[in-house]
Protein backbone atom coordinates (compact mmCIF):
# COMPACT_ATOMS: atom_id res chain seq x y z
CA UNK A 1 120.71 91.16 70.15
CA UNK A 2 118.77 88.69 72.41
CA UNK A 3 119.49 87.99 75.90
CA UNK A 4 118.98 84.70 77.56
CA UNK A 5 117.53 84.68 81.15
CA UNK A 6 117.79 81.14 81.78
CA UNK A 7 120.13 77.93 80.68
CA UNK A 8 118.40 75.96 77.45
CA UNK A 9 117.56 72.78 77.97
CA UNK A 10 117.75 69.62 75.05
CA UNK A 11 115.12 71.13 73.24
CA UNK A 12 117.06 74.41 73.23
CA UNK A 13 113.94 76.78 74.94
CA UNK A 14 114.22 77.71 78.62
CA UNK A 15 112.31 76.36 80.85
CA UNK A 16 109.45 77.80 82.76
CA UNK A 17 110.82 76.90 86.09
CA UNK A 18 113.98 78.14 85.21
CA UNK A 19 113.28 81.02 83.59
CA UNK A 20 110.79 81.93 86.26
CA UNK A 21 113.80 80.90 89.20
CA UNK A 22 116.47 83.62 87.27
CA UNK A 23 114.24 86.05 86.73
CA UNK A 24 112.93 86.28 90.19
CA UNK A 25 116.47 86.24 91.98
CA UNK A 26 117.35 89.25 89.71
CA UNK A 27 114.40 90.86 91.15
CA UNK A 28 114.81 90.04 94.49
CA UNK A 29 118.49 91.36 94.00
CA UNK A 30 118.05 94.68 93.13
CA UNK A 31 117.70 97.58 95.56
CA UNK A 32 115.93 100.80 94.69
CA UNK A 33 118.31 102.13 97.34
CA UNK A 34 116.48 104.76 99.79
CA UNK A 35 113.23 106.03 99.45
CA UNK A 36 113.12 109.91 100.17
CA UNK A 37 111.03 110.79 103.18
CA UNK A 38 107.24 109.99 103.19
CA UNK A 39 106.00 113.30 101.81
CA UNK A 40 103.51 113.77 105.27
CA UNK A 41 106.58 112.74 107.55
CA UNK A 42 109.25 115.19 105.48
CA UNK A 43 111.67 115.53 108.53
CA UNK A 44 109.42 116.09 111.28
CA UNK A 45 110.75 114.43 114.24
CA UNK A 46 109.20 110.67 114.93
CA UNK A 47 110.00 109.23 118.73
CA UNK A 48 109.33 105.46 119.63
CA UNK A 49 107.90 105.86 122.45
CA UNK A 50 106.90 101.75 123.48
CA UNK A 51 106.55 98.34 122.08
CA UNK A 52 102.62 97.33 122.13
CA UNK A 53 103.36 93.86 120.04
CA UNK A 54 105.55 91.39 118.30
CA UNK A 55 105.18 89.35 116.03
CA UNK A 56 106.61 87.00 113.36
CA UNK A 57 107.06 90.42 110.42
CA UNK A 58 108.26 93.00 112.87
CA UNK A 59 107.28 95.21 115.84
CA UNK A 60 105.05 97.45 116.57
CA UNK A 61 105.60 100.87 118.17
CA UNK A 62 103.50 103.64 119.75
CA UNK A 63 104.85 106.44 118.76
CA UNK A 64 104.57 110.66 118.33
CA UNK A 65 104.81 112.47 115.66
CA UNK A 66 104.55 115.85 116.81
CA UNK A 67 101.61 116.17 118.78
CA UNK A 68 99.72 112.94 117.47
CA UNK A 69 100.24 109.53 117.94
CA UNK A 70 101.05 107.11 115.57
CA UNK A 71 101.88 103.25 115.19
CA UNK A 72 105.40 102.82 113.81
CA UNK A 73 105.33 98.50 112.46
CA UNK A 74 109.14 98.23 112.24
CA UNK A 75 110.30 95.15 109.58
CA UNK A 76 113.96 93.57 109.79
CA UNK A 77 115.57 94.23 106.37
CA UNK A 78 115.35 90.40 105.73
CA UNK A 79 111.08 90.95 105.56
CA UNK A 80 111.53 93.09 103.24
CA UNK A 81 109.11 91.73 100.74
CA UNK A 82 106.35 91.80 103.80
CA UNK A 83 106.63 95.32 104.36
CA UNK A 84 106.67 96.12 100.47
CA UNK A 85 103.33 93.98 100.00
CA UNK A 86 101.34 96.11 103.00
CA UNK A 87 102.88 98.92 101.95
CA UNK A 88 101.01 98.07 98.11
CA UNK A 89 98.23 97.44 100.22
CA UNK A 90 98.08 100.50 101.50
CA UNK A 91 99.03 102.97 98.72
CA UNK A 92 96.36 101.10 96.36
CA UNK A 93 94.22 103.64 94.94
CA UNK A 94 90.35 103.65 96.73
CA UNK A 95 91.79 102.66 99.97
CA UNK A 96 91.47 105.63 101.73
CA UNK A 97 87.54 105.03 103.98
CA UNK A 98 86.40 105.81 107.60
CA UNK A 99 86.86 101.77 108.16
CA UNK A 100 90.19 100.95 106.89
CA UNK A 101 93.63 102.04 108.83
CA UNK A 102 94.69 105.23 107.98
CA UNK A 103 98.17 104.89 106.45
CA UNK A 104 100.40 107.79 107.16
CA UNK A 105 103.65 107.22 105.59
CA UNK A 106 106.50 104.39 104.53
CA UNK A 107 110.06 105.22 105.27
CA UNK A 108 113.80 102.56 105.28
CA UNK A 109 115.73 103.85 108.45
CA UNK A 110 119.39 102.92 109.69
CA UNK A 111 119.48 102.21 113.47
CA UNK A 112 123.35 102.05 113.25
CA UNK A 113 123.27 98.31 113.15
CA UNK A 114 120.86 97.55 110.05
CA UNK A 115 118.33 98.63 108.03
CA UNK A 116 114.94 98.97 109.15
CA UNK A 117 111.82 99.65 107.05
CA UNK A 118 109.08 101.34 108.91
CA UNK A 119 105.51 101.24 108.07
CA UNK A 120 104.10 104.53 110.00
CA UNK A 121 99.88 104.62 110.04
CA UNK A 122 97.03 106.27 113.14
CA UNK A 123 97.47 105.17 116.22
CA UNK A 124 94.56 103.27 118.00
CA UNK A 125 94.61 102.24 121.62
CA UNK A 126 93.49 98.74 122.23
CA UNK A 127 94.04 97.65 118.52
CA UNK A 128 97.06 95.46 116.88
CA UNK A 129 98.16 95.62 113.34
CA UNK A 130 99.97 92.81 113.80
CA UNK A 131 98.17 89.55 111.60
């Protein structure tokens, strides 16, 4: 059984842009629903404690995590592919060094209104990880 992922055109084969279109929107359609906690948060209690920028992907927090500080870069649900690319960014495997930000964990949360996805790394005074 063979399953067509885009309309045939006169020549009867898909075309590229079309194909490429319909595959893409069924992508971008699907939800892998809630990622379980970020295995260093678990449930260990995260405040917001102030904004310290904004820009055109989200905000970014200071916040505490227990007794350290972190930086919490909070992405509207409708950036979603944003956060997912830094979030491949920072998961890729070698990118853990003295010089690059030290990512701490990735989490979606529900502030009552909408869905929020949260980028959570260290903390560093006087520095934006805003582009």
């Amino acid at each position: 059984m063979t399953t067509r992922i885009a309309p045939l055109n006169k020549t009867g084969m898909a075309s590229t842009t079309q194909a490429f279109v319909t595959v893409f929107k069924h992508i971008m359609s699907k939800d892998p629903g809630p990622s379980p906690p970020s295995p260093i948060l678990g449930h260990k209690p995260l405040q917001l404690i102030e904004v310290k920028a904004r820009g055109r992907f989200g905000c970014v927090w200071k916040a505490q995590l227990l007794n350290d500080f972190v930086a919490v870069k909070i992405f509207p649900i409708q950036d979603k592919l944003s956060w997912q690319n830094e979030y491949e960014i920072f998961t890729v495997s070698g990118m853990k060094h003295d010089n690059i930000l030290h990512f701490i964990g990735a989490e979606k949360r529900n502030n009552n209104l909408d869905l929020e996805l949260w980028l959570i790394t260290a903390y560093h005074d006087k520095v934006c990880c805003l582009p």
